[in-house]
Protein backbone atom coordinates (compact mmCIF):
# COMPACT_ATOMS: atom_id res chain seq x y z
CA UNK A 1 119.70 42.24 65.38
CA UNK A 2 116.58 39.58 66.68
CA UNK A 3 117.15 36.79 65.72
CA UNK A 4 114.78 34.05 64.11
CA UNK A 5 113.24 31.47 66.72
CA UNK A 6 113.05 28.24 66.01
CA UNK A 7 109.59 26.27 66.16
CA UNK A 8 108.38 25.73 69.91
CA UNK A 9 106.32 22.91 71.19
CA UNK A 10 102.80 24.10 72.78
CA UNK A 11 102.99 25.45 76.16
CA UNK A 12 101.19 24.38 79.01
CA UNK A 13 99.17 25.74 81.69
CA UNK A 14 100.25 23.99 84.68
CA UNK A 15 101.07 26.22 87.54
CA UNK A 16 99.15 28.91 86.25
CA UNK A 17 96.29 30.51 87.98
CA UNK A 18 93.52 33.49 87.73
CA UNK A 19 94.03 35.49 84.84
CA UNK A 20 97.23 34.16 83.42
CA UNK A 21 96.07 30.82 82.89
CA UNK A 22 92.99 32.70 81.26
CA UNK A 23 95.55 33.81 78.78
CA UNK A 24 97.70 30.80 78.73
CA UNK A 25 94.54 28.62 77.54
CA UNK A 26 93.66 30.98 75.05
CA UNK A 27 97.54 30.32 73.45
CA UNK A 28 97.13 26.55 74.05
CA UNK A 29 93.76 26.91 71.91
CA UNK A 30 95.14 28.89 69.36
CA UNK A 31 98.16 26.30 68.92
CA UNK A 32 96.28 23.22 68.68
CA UNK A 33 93.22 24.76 65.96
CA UNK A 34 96.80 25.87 64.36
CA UNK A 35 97.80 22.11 64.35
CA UNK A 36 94.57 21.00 62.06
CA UNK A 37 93.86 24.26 60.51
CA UNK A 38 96.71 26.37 59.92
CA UNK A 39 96.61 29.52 62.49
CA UNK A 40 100.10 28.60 63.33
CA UNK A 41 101.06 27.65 59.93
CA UNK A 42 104.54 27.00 60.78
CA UNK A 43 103.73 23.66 62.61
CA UNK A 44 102.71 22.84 58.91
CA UNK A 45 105.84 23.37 57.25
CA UNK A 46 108.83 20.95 57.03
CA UNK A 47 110.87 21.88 59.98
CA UNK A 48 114.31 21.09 57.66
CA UNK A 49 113.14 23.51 54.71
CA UNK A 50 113.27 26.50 57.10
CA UNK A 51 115.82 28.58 59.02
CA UNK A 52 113.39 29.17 62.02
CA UNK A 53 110.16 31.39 62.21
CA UNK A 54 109.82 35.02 62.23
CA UNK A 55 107.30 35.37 64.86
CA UNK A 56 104.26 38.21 64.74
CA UNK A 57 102.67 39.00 67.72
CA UNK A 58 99.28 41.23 68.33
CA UNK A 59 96.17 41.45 70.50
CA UNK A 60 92.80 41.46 68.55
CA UNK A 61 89.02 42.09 70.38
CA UNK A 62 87.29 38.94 69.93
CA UNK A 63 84.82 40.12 72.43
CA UNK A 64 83.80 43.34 73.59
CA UNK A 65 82.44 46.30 72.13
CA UNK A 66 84.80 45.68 68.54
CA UNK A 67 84.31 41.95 68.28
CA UNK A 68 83.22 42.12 64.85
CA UNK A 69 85.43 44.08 63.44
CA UNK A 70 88.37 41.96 65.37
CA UNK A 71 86.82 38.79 64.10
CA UNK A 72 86.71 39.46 60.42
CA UNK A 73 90.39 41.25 61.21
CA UNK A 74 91.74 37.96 62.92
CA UNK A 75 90.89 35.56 59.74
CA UNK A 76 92.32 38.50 57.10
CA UNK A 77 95.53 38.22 59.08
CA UNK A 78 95.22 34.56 59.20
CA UNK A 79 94.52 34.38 54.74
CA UNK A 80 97.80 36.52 54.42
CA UNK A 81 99.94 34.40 56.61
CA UNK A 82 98.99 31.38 54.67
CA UNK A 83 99.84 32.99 51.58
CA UNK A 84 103.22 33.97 52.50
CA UNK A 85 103.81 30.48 53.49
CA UNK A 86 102.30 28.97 50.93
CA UNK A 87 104.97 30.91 48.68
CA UNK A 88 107.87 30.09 50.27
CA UNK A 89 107.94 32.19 53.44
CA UNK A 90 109.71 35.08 54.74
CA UNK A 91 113.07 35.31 52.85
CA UNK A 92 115.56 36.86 54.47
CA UNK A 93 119.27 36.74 53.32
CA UNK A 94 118.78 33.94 50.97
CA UNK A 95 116.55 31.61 54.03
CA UNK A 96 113.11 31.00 54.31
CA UNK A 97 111.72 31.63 57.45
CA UNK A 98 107.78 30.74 58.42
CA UNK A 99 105.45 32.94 59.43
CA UNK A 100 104.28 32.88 63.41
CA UNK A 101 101.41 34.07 64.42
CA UNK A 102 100.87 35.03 68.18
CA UNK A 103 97.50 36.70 69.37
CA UNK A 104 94.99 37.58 72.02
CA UNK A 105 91.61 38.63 72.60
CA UNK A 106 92.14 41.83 74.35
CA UNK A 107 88.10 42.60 75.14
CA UNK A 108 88.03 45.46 73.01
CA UNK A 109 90.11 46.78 76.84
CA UNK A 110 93.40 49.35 76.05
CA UNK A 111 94.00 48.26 79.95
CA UNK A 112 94.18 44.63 78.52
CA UNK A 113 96.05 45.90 75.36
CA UNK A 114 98.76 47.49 77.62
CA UNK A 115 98.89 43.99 79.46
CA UNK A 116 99.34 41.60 76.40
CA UNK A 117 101.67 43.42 74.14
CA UNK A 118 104.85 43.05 76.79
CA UNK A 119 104.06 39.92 77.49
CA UNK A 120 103.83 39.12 73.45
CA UNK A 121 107.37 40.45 72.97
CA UNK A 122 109.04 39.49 76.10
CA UNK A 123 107.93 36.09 76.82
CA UNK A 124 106.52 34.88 73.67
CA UNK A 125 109.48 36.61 71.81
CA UNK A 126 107.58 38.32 68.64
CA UNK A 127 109.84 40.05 66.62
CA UNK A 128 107.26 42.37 64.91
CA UNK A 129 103.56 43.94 65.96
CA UNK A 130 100.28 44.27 64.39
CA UNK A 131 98.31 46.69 66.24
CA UNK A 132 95.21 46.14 67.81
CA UNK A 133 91.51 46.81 66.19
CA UNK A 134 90.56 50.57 66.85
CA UNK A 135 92.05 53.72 67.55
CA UNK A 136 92.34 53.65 71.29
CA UNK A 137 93.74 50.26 71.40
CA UNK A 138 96.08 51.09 68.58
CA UNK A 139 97.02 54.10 70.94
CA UNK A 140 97.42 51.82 73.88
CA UNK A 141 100.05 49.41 71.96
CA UNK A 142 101.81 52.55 70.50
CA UNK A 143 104.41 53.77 73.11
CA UNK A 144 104.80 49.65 74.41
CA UNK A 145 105.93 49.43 70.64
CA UNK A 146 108.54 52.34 70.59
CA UNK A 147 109.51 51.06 74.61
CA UNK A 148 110.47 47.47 73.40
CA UNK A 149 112.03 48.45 70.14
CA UNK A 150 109.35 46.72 67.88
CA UNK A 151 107.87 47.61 64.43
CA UNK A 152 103.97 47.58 64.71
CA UNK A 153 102.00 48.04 62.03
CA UNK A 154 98.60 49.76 62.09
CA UNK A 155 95.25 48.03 60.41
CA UNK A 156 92.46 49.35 62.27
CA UNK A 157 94.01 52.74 64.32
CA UNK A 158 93.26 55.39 61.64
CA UNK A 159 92.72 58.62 64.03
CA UNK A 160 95.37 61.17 62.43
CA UNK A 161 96.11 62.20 65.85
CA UNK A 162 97.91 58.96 66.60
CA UNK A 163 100.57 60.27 64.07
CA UNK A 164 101.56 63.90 66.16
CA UNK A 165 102.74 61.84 69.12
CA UNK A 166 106.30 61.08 67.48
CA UNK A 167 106.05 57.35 68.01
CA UNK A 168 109.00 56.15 65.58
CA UNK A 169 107.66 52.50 65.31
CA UNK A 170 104.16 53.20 63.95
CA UNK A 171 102.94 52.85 60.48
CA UNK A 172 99.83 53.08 59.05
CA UNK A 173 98.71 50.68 56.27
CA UNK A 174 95.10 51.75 55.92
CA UNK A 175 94.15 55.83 55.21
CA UNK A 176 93.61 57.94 57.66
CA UNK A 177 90.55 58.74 59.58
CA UNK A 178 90.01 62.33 57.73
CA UNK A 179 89.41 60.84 54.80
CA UNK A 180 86.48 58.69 56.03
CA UNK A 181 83.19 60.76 55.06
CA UNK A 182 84.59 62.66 52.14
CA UNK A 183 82.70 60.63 49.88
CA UNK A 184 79.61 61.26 50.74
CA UNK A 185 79.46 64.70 51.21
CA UNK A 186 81.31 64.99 47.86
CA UNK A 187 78.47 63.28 46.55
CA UNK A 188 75.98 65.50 48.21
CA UNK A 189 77.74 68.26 46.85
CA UNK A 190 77.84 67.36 43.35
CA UNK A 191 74.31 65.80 42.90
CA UNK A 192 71.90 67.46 45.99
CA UNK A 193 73.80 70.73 47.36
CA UNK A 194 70.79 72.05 48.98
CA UNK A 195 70.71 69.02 51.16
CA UNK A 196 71.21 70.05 55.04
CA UNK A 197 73.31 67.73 56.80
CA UNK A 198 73.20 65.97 60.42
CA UNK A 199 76.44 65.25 61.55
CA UNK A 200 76.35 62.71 64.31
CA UNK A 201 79.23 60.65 65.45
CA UNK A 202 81.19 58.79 68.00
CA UNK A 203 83.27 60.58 70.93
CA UNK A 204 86.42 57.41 70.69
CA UNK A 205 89.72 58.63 69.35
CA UNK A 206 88.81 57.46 65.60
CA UNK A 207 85.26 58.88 65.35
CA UNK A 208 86.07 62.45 66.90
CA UNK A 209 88.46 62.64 64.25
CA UNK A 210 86.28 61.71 61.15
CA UNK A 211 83.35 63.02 62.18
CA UNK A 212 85.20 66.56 62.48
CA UNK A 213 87.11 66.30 59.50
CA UNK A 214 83.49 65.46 57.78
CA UNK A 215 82.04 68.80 59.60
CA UNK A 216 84.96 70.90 58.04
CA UNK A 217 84.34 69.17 54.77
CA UNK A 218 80.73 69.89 54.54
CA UNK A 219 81.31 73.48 55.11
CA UNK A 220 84.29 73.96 52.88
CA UNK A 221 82.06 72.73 50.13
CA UNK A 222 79.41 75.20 51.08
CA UNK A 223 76.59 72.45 52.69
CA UNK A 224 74.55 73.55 55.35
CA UNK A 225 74.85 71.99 58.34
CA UNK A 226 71.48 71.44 60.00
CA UNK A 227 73.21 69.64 63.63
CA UNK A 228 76.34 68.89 65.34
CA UNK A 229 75.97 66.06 67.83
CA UNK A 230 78.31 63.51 69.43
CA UNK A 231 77.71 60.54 71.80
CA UNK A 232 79.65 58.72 74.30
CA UNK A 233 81.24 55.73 72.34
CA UNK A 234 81.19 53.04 74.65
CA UNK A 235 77.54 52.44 76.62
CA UNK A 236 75.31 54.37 74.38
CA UNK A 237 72.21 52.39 73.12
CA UNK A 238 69.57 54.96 72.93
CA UNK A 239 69.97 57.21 69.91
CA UNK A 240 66.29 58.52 70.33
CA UNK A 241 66.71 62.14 71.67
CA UNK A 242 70.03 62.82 69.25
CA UNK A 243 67.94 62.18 66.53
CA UNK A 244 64.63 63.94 66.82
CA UNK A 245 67.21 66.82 67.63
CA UNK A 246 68.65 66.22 64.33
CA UNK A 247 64.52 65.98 62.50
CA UNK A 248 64.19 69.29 65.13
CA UNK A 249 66.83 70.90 62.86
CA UNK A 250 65.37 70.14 59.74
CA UNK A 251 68.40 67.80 58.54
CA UNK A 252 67.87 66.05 54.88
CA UNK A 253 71.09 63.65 55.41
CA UNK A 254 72.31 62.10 58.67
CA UNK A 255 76.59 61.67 58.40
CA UNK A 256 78.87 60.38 61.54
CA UNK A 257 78.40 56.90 63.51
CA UNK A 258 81.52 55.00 65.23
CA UNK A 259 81.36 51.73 64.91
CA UNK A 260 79.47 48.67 64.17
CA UNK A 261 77.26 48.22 67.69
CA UNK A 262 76.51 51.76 67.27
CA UNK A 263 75.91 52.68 63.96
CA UNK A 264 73.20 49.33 63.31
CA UNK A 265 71.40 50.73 66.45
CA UNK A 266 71.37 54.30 64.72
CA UNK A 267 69.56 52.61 61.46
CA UNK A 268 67.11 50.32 63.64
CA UNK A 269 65.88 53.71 65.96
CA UNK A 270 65.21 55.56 62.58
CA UNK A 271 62.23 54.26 61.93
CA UNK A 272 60.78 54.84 65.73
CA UNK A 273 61.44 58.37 65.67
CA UNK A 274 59.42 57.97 62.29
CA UNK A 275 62.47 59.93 59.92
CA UNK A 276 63.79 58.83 56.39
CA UNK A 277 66.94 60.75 55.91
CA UNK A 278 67.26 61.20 52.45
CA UNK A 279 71.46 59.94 52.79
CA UNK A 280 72.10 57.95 55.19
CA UNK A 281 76.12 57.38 55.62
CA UNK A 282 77.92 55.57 58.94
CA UNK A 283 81.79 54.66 59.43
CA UNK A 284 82.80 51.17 60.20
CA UNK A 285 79.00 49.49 60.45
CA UNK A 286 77.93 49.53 57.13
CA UNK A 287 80.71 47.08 55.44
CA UNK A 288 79.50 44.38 57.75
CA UNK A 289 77.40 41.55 56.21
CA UNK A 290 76.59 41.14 59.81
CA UNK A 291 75.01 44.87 59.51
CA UNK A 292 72.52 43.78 56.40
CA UNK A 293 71.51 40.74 57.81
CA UNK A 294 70.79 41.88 61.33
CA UNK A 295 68.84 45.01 59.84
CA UNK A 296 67.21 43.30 57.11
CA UNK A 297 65.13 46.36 54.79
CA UNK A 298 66.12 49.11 57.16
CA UNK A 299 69.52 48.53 55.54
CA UNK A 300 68.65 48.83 52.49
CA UNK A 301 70.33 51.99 50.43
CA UNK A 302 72.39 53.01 53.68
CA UNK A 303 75.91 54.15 52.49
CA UNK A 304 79.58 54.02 54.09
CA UNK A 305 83.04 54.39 53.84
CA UNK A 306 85.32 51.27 52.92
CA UNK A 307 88.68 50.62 53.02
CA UNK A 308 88.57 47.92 50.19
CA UNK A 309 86.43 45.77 48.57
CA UNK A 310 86.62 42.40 46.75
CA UNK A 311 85.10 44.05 43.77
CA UNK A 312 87.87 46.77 43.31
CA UNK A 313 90.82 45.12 41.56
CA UNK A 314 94.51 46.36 42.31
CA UNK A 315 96.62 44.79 39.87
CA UNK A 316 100.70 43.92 38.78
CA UNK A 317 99.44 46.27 35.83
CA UNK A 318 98.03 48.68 37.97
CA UNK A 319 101.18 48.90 39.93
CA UNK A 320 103.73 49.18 37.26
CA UNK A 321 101.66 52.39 35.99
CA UNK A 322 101.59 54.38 39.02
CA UNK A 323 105.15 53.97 40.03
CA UNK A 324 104.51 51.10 42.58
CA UNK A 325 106.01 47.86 43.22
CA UNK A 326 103.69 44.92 43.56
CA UNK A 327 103.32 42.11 46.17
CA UNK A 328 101.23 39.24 47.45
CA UNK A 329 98.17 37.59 45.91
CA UNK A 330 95.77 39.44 43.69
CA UNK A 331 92.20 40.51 44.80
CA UNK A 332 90.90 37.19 43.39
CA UNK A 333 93.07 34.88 44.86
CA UNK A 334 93.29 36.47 48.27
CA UNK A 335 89.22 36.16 48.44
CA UNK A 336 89.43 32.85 46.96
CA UNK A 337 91.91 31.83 49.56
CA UNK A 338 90.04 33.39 52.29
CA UNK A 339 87.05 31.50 51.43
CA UNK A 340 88.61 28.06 51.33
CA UNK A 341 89.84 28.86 54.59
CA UNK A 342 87.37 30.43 56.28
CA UNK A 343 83.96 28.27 55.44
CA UNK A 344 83.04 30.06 52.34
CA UNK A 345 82.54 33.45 54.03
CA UNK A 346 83.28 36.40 51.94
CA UNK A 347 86.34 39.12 53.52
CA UNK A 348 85.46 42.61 54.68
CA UNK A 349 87.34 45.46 54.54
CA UNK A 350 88.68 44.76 58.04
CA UNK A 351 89.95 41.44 56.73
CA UNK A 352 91.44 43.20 53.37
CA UNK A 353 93.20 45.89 55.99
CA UNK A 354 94.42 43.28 58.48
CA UNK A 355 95.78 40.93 55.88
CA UNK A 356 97.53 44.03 53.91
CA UNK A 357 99.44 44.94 57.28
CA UNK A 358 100.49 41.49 57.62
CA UNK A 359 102.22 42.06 53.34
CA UNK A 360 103.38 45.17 53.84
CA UNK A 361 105.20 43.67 56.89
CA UNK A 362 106.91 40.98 54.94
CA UNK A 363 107.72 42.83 51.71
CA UNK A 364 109.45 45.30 54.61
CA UNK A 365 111.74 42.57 56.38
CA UNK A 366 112.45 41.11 52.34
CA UNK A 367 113.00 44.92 51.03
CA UNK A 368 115.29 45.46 54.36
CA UNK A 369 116.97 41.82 54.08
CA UNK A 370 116.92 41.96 57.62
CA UNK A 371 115.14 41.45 61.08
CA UNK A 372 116.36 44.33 62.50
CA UNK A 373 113.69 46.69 63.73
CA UNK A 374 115.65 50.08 62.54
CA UNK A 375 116.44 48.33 59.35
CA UNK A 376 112.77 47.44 58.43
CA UNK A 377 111.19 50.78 60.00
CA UNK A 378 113.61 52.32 57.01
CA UNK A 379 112.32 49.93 54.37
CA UNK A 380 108.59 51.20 55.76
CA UNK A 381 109.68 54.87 55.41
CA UNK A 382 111.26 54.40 51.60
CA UNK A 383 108.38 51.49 50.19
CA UNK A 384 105.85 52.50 47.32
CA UNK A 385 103.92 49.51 47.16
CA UNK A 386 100.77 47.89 45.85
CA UNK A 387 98.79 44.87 47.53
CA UNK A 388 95.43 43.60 46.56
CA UNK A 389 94.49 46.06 49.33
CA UNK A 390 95.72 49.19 47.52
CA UNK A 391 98.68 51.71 47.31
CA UNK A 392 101.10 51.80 50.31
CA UNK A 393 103.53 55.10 50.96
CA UNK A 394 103.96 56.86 54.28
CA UNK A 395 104.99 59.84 55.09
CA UNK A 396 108.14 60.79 57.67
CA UNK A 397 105.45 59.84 60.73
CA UNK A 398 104.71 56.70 59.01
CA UNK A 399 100.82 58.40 58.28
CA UNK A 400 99.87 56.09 55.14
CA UNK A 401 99.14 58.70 51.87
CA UNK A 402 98.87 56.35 48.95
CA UNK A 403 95.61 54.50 49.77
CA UNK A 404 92.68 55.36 48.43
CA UNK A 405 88.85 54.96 50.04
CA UNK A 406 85.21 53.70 48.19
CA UNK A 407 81.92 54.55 49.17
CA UNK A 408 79.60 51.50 49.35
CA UNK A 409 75.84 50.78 49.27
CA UNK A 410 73.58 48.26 50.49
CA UNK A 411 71.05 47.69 47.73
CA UNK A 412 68.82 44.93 47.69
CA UNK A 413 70.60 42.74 49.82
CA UNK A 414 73.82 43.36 48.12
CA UNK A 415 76.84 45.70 48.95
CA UNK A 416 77.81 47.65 46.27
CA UNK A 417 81.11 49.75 45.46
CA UNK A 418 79.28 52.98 44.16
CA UNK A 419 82.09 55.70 44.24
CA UNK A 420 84.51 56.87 42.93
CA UNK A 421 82.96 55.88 39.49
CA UNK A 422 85.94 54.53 37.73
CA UNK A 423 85.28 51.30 39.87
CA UNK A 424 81.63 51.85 40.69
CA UNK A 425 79.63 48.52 40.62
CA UNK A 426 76.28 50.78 40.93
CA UNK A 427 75.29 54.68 41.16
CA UNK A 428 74.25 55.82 44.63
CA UNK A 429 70.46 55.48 45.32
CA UNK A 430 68.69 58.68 46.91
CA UNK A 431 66.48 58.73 48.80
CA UNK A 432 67.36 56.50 51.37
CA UNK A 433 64.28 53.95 51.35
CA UNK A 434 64.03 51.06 53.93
């Protein structure tokens, strides 16, 4: 079994030199923010009220190519952990433990993610994983997991594909990638089914997969499809000659993107190649308030998958009616929190999927009464549970089947849930008006 660690004081870089001490400074810096802020809320606690720490450890792209997404990831992870030890901790056989958090940037770099994760478990001694942001990074972290004998938990790797490689440590808390751009199309479908779509997406492990679940969607509910395009993922700016192909084609509705770099440059070239696509609906981009306030109109009635929103409201009641168990803070008072914490900023769905990881982790180790990796992996496999983030079952690869997706909308400034409609805040707008 790993055992708990007890509280450590903050390292030091002395000795260090080139790119270790580059990753030594960034622990000293997350330690002493911890100190005054609470990153590393066990320096808060009592040291007497606990039995040690259970320590988490994780790289997340603070820079790079996923920065946003890792940001608003970092600070959901960071809400959740101060939950848990607001309430008491990590209880395992009858002892509170605090919660440790240990991260890095990785760059939005798998080379970087393969670097950082052995280093997390054997010299900073994590006893449990998050993943990193993304699909490729999540695959990077994957076999290190499975190699060190550590659980890691997936919040932002949602490429199905991940799950045929028979890792036996990795579970998915968010839904899976073929899910993404069902929405949409099911709302083509039902309300303009002579539409003819432009599928356009990403060529990264996470993209490939939704945007050709999307294609085989479309066509098994009888859309035409007017294009078929993909880009490279990392590098590509210039969306200009994809698009007039798609116009070329005579596409109504453009479907695909990547993620957020990409998919606001798709939006802000629309207008230059002079084409208002009746539905416009991205991946990953669209949930960003950074994406509305960067685009300003051109946002305006562009659609996109979400994970979870503030606005849809998983509750104890919820729970009890489907058969689930419920844990953590409600929707309310996980956004509340996050706000005080976080200077009034609202959470994304990258925060609501990062900080859901970090419950489902705990309820596994309390469910499990253990620290033992096999242990927990079997509370993982067995759990139904509901979080303010949603429903959480896996199946025997530890591919997450319980959670549900929304479709939002910007409209007039605001993001709006609009689908499915038992938790709509607004219908869907068409056309697509900047």
């Amino acid at each position: 079994m790993v055992q708990p660690v007890e509280p450590e004081p903050t390292p030091t870089t002395g000795g260090m030199s080139g790119r270790t001490k580059l990753i030594a400074v960034t622990v000293v810096a997350v330690l002493i923010v911890g100190i005054t802020s609470g990153i590393v809320y066990v320096l808060s606690q009592t040291p007497s009220s606990l039995a040690g720490i259970v320590r988490v450890g994780f790289s997340i792209s603070l820079t790079g190519q996923y920065n946003v997404e890792g940001k608003n990831s970092l600070t959901g992870i960071e809400t959740a952990a101060k939950w848990i030890n607001d309430h008491g901790g990590v209880e395992v056989n009858g002892k509170a433990y605090g919660l440790d958090l240990d991260y890095y940037d990785d760059a939005s770099d798998p080379t970087n993610v393969v670097n950082l994760y052995p280093r997390i478990i054997t010299q900073d001694n994590a006893q449990f994983l998050l993943a990193p942001y993304s699909s490729a990074l999540t695959g990077a972290a994957a076999p290190l997991a499975d190699q060190y004998d550590r659980i890691l938990l997936s919040h932002g790797g949602s490429s199905n594909t991940l799950w045929t490689k028979g890792y036996r440590n990795l579970v998915e808390v968010l839904s899976p990638a073929t899910t993404y751009l069902d929405g949409p199309l099911d709302w083509i479908k039902l309300n303009h089914p002579t539409d003819k779509i432009a599928y356009l997406y990403a060529d990264d492990a996470f993209s490939i997969v939704a945007g050709r679940a999307a294609v085989a969607h479309g066509q098994q509910l009888g859309l035409a499809m007017a294009s078929n395009q993909t880009y490279p993922n990392k590098g590509t700016t210039d969306f200009h000659t994809q698009l007039n192909a798609a116009i070329a084609a005579g596409a109504d509705d453009l479907i695909g993107g990547g993620h957020f770099q990409d998919g606001q440059a798709i939006v802000s070239q629309l207008s230059s190649v002079n084409w208002k696509p009746k539905i416009v609906s991205l991946l990953v981009a669209v949930t960003e308030p950074s994406f509305q306030s960067g685009l300003g109109a051109a946002a305006n009635n562009v659609t996109g998958p979400s994970q979870w929103e503030s606005a849809v409201n998983y509750t104890p009641a919820l729970a009890a009616t489907q058969g689930f168990t419920w844990f953590g803070p409600s929707s309310a008072d996980f956004t509340t929190l996050y706000k005080s914490i976080h200077s009034d900023l609202a959470p994304t769905y990258h925060s609501g999927e990062a900080a859901g990881s970090l419950l489902i982790l705990v309820k596994a180790i309390e469910t499990a009464n253990s620290l033992n990796t096999t242990a927990v992996r079997q509370a993982l496999a067995q759990m139904k549970v509901m979080t303010f983030f949603g429903g959480f079952q896996v199946d025997s690869t530890g591919l997450q089947i319980a959670h549900t997706m929304v479709l939002v909308q910007w409209q007039d400034g605001q993001l709006k849930v609009v689908q499915p409609a038992n938790v709509a805040q607004s219908s869907v707008r068409y056309p697509y008006l900047p």
